[in-house]
Protein backbone atom coordinates (compact mmCIF):
# COMPACT_ATOMS: atom_id res chain seq x y z
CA UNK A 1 120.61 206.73 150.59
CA UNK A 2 121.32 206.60 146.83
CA UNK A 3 118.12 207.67 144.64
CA UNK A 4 118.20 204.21 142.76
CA UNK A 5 119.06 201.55 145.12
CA UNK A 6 116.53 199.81 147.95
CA UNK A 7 119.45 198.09 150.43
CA UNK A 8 121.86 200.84 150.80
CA UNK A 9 124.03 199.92 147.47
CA UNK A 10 125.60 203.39 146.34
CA UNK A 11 124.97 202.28 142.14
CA UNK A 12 121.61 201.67 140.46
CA UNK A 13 120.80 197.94 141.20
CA UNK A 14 118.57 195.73 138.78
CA UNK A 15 116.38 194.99 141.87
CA UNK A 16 115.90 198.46 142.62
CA UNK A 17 114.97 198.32 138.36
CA UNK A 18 112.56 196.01 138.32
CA UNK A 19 111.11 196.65 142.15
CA UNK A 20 110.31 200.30 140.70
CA UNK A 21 109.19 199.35 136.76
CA UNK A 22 107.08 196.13 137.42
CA UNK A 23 106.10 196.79 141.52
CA UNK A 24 107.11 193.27 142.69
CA UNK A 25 110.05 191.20 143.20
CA UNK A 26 110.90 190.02 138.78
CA UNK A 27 113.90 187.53 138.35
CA UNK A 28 115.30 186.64 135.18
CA UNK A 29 115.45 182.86 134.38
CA UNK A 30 118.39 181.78 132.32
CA UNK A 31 117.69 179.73 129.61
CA UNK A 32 119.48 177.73 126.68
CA UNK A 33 118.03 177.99 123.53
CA UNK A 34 120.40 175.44 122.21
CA UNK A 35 121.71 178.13 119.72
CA UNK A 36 125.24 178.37 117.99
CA UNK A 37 127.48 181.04 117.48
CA UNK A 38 128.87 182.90 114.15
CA UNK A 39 131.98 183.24 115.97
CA UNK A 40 132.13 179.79 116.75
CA UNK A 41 131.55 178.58 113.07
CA UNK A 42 133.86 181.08 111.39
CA UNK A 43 137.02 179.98 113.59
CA UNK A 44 135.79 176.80 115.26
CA UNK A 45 136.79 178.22 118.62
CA UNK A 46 135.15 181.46 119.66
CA UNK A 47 135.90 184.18 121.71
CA UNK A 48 138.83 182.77 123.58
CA UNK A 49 137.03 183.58 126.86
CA UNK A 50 134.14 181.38 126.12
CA UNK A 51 133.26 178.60 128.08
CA UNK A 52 131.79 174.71 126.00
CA UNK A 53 128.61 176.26 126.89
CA UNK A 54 128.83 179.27 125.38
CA UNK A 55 128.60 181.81 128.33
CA UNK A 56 126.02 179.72 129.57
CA UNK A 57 127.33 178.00 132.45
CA UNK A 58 124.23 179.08 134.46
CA UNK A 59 121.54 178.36 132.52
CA UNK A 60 119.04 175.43 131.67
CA UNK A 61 120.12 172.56 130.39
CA UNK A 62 120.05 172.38 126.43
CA UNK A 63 119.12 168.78 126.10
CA UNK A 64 115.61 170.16 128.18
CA UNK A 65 112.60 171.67 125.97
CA UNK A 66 112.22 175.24 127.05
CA UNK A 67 109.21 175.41 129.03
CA UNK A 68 111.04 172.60 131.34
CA UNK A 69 114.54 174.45 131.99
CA UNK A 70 111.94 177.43 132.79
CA UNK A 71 109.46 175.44 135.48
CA UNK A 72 112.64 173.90 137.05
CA UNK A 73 114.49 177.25 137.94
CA UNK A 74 111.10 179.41 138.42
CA UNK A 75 109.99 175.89 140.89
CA UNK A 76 112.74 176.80 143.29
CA UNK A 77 112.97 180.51 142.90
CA UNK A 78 108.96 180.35 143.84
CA UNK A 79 109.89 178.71 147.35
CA UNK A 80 111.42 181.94 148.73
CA UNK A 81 109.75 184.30 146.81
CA UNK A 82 105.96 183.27 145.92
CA UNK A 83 103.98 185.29 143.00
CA UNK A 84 106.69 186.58 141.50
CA UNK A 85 107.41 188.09 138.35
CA UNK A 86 109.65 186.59 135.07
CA UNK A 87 111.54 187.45 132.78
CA UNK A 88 112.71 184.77 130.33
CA UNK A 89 116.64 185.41 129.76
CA UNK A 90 118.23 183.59 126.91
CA UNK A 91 121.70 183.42 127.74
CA UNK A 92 124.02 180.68 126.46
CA UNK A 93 125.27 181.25 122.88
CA UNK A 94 124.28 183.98 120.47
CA UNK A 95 120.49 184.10 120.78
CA UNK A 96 119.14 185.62 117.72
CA UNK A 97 121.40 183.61 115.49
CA UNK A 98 118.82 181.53 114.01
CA UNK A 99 116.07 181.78 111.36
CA UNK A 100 113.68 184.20 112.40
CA UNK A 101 110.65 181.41 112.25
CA UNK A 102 112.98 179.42 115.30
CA UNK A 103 113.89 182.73 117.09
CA UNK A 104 109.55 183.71 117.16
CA UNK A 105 108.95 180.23 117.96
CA UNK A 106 111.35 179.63 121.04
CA UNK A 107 110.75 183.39 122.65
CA UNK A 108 106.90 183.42 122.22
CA UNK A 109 107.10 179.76 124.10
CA UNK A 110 108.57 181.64 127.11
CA UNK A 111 106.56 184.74 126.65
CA UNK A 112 102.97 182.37 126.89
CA UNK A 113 104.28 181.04 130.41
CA UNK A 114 102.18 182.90 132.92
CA UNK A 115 104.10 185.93 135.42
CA UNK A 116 106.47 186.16 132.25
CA UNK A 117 106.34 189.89 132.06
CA UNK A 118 109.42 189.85 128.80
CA UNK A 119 112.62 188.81 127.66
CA UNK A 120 116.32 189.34 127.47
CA UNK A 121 117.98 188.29 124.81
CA UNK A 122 122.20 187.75 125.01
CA UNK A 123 123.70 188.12 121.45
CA UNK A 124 126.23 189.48 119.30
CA UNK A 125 126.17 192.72 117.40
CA UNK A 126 126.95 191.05 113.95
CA UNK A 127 124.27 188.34 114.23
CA UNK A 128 121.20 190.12 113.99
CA UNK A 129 119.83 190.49 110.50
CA UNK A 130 117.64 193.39 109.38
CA UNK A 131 114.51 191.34 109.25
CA UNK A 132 115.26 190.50 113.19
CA UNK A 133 115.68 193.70 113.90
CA UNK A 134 112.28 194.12 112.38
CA UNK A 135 111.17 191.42 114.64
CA UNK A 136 112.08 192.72 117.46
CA UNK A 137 110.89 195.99 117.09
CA UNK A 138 107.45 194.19 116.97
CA UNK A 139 108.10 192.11 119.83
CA UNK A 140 109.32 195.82 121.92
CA UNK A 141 105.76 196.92 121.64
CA UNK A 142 104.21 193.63 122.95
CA UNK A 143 106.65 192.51 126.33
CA UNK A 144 109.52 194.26 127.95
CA UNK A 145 112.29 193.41 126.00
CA UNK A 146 116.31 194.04 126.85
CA UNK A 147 118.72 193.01 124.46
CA UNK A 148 122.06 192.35 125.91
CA UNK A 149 125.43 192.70 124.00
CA UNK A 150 128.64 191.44 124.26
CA UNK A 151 131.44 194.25 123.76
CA UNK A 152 133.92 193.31 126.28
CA UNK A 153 136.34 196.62 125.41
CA UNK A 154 136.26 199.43 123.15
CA UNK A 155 140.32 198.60 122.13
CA UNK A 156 140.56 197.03 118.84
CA UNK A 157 144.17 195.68 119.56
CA UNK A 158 142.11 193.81 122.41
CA UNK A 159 139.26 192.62 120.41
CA UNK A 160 142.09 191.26 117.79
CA UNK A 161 143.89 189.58 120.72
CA UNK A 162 140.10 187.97 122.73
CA UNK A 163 139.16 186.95 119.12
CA UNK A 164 136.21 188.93 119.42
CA UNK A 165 135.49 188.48 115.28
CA UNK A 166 133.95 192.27 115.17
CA UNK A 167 135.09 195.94 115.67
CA UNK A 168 133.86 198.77 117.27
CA UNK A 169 132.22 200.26 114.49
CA UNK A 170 129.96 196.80 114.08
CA UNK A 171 129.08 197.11 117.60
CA UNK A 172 128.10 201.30 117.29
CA UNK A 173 126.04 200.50 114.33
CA UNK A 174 124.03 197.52 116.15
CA UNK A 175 123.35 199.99 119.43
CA UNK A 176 121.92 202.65 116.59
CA UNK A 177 120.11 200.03 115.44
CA UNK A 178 118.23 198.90 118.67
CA UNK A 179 117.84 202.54 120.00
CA UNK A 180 116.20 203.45 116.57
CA UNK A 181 113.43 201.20 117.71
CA UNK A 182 113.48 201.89 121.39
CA UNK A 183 114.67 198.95 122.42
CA UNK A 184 116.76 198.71 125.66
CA UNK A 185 120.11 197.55 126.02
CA UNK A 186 122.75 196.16 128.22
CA UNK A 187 126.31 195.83 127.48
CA UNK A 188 128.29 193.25 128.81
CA UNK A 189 132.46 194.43 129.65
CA UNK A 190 135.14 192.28 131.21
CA UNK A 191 137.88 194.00 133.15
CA UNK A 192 141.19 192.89 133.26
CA UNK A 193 141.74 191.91 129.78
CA UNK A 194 145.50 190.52 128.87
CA UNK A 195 147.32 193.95 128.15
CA UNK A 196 144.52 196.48 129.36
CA UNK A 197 145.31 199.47 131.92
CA UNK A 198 142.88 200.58 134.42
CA UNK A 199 142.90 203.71 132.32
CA UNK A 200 141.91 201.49 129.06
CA UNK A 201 139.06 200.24 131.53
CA UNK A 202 138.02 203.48 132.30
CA UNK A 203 138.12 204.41 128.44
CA UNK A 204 135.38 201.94 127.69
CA UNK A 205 133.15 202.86 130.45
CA UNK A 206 133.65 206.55 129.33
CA UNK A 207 132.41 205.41 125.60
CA UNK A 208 129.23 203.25 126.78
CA UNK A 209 128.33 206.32 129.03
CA UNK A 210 127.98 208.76 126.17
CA UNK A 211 126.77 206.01 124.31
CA UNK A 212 123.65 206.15 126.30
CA UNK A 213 123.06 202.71 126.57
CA UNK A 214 120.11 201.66 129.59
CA UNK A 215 122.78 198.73 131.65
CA UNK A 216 125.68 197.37 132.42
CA UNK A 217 126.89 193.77 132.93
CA UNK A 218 130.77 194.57 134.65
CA UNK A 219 132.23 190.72 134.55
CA UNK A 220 136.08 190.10 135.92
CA UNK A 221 137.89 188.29 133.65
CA UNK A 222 138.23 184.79 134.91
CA UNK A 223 140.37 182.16 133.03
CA UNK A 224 138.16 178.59 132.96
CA UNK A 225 139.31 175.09 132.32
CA UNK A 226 139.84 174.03 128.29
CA UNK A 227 139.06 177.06 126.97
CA UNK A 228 141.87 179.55 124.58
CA UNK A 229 142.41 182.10 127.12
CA UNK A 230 143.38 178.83 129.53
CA UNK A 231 146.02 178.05 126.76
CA UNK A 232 147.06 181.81 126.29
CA UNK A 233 147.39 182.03 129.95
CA UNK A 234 149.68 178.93 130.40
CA UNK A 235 151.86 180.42 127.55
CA UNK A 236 152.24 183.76 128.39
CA UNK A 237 151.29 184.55 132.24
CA UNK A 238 149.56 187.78 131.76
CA UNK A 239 148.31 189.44 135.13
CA UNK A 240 145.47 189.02 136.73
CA UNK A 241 143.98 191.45 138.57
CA UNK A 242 143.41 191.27 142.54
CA UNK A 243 140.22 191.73 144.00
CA UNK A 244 141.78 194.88 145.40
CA UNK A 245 142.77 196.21 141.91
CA UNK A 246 138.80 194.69 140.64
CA UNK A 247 137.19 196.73 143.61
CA UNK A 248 139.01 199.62 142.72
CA UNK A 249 138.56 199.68 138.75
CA UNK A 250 134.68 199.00 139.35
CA UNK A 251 134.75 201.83 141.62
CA UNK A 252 136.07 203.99 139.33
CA UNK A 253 134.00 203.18 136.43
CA UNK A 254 131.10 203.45 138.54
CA UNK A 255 131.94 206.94 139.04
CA UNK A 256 132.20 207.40 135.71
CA UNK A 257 128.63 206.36 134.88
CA UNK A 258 125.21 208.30 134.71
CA UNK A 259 123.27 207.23 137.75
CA UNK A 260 120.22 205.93 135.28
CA UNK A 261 122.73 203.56 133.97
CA UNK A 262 121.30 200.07 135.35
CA UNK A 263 123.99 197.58 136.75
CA UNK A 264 123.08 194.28 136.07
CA UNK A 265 126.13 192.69 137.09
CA UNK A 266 129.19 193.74 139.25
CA UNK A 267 131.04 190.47 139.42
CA UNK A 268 132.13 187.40 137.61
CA UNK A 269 129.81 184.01 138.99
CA UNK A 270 132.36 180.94 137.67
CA UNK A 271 131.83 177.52 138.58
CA UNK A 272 134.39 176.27 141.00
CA UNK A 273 135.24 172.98 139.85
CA UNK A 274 136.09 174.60 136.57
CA UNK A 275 137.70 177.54 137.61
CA UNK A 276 141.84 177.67 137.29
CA UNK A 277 142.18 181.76 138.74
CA UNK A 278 141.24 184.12 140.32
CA UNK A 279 139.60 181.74 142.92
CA UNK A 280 138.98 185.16 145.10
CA UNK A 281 136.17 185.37 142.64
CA UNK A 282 134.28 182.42 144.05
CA UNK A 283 133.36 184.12 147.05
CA UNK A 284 131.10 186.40 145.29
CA UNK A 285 129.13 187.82 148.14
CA UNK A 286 132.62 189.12 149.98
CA UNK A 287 133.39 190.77 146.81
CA UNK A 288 130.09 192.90 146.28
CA UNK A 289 129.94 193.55 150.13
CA UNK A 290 133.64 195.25 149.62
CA UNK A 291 132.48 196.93 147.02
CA UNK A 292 130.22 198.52 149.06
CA UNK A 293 132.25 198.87 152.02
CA UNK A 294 134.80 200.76 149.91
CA UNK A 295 132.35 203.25 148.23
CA UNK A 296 131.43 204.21 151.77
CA UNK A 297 134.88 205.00 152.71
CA UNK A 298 135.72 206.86 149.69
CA UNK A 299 131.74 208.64 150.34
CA UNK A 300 131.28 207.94 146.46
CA UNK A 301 128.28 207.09 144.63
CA UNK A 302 127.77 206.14 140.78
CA UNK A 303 128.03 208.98 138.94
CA UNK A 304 130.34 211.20 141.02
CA UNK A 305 132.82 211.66 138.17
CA UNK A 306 130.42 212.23 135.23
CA UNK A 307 130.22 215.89 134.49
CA UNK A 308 134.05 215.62 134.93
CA UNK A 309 134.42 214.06 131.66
């Protein structure tokens, strides 16, 4: 059995996390602040990935006060899994792109719900100011706090093309940053890119590995209804991968990763009725139990490959 996994999964699951940190079954409840996006406001589109609701598709609804999206979600998680633990997750947007008396205001609302054991926080690396920073360094030593950033790939010519609105170098100094005040964080990456090679895939893995960083959201890129990369798509085509070729590149980065390296995510989650391709994707239990399936055949764990580097 693989040291950091409790149902047989050969990569370091966030249940296997949290069973181990907090001694209990902790969920994360997705929430919408109701915050914008610099990216957004500079361009008026975005990332050209990003859904209406900025990434959010899954969480609470933004026209709902905070402590009701949270009682909602945490009412029906509670039915199969009583006395749990929580851990508020603002996801939709950029979450610390706000004055910093908002941002103390809405996260110490979900931090005074009871079981609510800390937060993570989905942002940007160019939208958090020094005196956040600050902030959160404070808020570190009070709750367990993950902050979660959006990279996508380490290729500037495909942050140019996603219309990511930041470099490399923007996203290096924000990770110094954070672990300068101990604070943990999760990267989010999207494989198959327009224009990326598995090897370009494997290059950005490689990076966030040295990089030390504590997790990993791995997302397949997944082309929804009026958004840029729909447009981009129509125009131009590009391929998308297979769930073979997915299966195959997660392997390989998994390989690739130290085995401390938490994996948050493994697979994209769209909605159907907005989804235009892959629609392999929307069977996502058949996609993580070939995952497994696959690293059994090939007898490979995470971090296989490191010290090969």
């Amino acid at each position: 059995m693989f040291q950091y996994s409790l149902d047989n999964k050969r990569y370091h699951t966030l249940n296997y996390y949290y069973k181990n940190k907090y001694g209990k079954k902790t969920f994360k409840v997705s929430l919408n602040g109701n915050f914008s996006c610099p990216n957004k406001e500079k361009n008026g589109h975005g990332c050209i990935f990003c859904s209406r609701l900025g990434s959010g598709d899954f969480a609470g609804n933004q026209n709902e006060d905070l402590v009701t999206q949270f009682t909602k979600i945490k009412e029906i998680m509670e039915k199969k899994w009583p006395n749990s633990y929580y851990i508020g997750y603002f996801q939709a947007n950029t979450n610390t792109y706000a004055p910093l008396n908002e941002l103390k205001e809405k996260y110490e609302t979900i931090l005074k719900i009871p079981n609510v054991i800390g937060l993570n926080i989905a942002t940007r690396s160019d939208a958090i100011s020094l005196e956040c920073y600050d902030y959160l360094e404070e808020l570190n030593k009070k709750t367990n706090l993950t902050i979660e950033l959006g990279l996508q790939s380490i290729h500037e010519k495909t942050l140019k093309l996603i219309n990511r609105g930041h470099d490399l170098k923007n996203f290096e100094k924000a990770v110094k940053e954070l672990q300068k005040r101990n604070i943990e964080i999760v990267v989010h990456i999207i494989n198959g890119l327009p224009g990326e090679t598995k090897e370009d895939m494997l290059e950005t893995v490689k990076y966030l590995n040295n990089l030390k960083v504590d997790g990993l959201k791995i997302h397949m890129l997944h082309i929804i209804k009026d958004t840029d990369l729909a447009d981009y798509y129509q125009q131009h085509k590009f391929h998308i991968l297979t769930k073979e070729e997915y299966i195959d590149i997660v392997i390989s980065q998994l390989e690739l990763l130290n085995p401390q390296i938490v994996i948050h995510r493994i697979t994209g989650d769209p909605k159907k009725e907005d989804l235009i391709t892959p629609t392999w994707l929307l069977k996502k239990f058949c996609v993580l139990n070939d995952i497994d399936k696959e690293m059994v055949k090939r007898n490979t764990y995470q971090g296989a490959k490191e010290k090969k580097q």
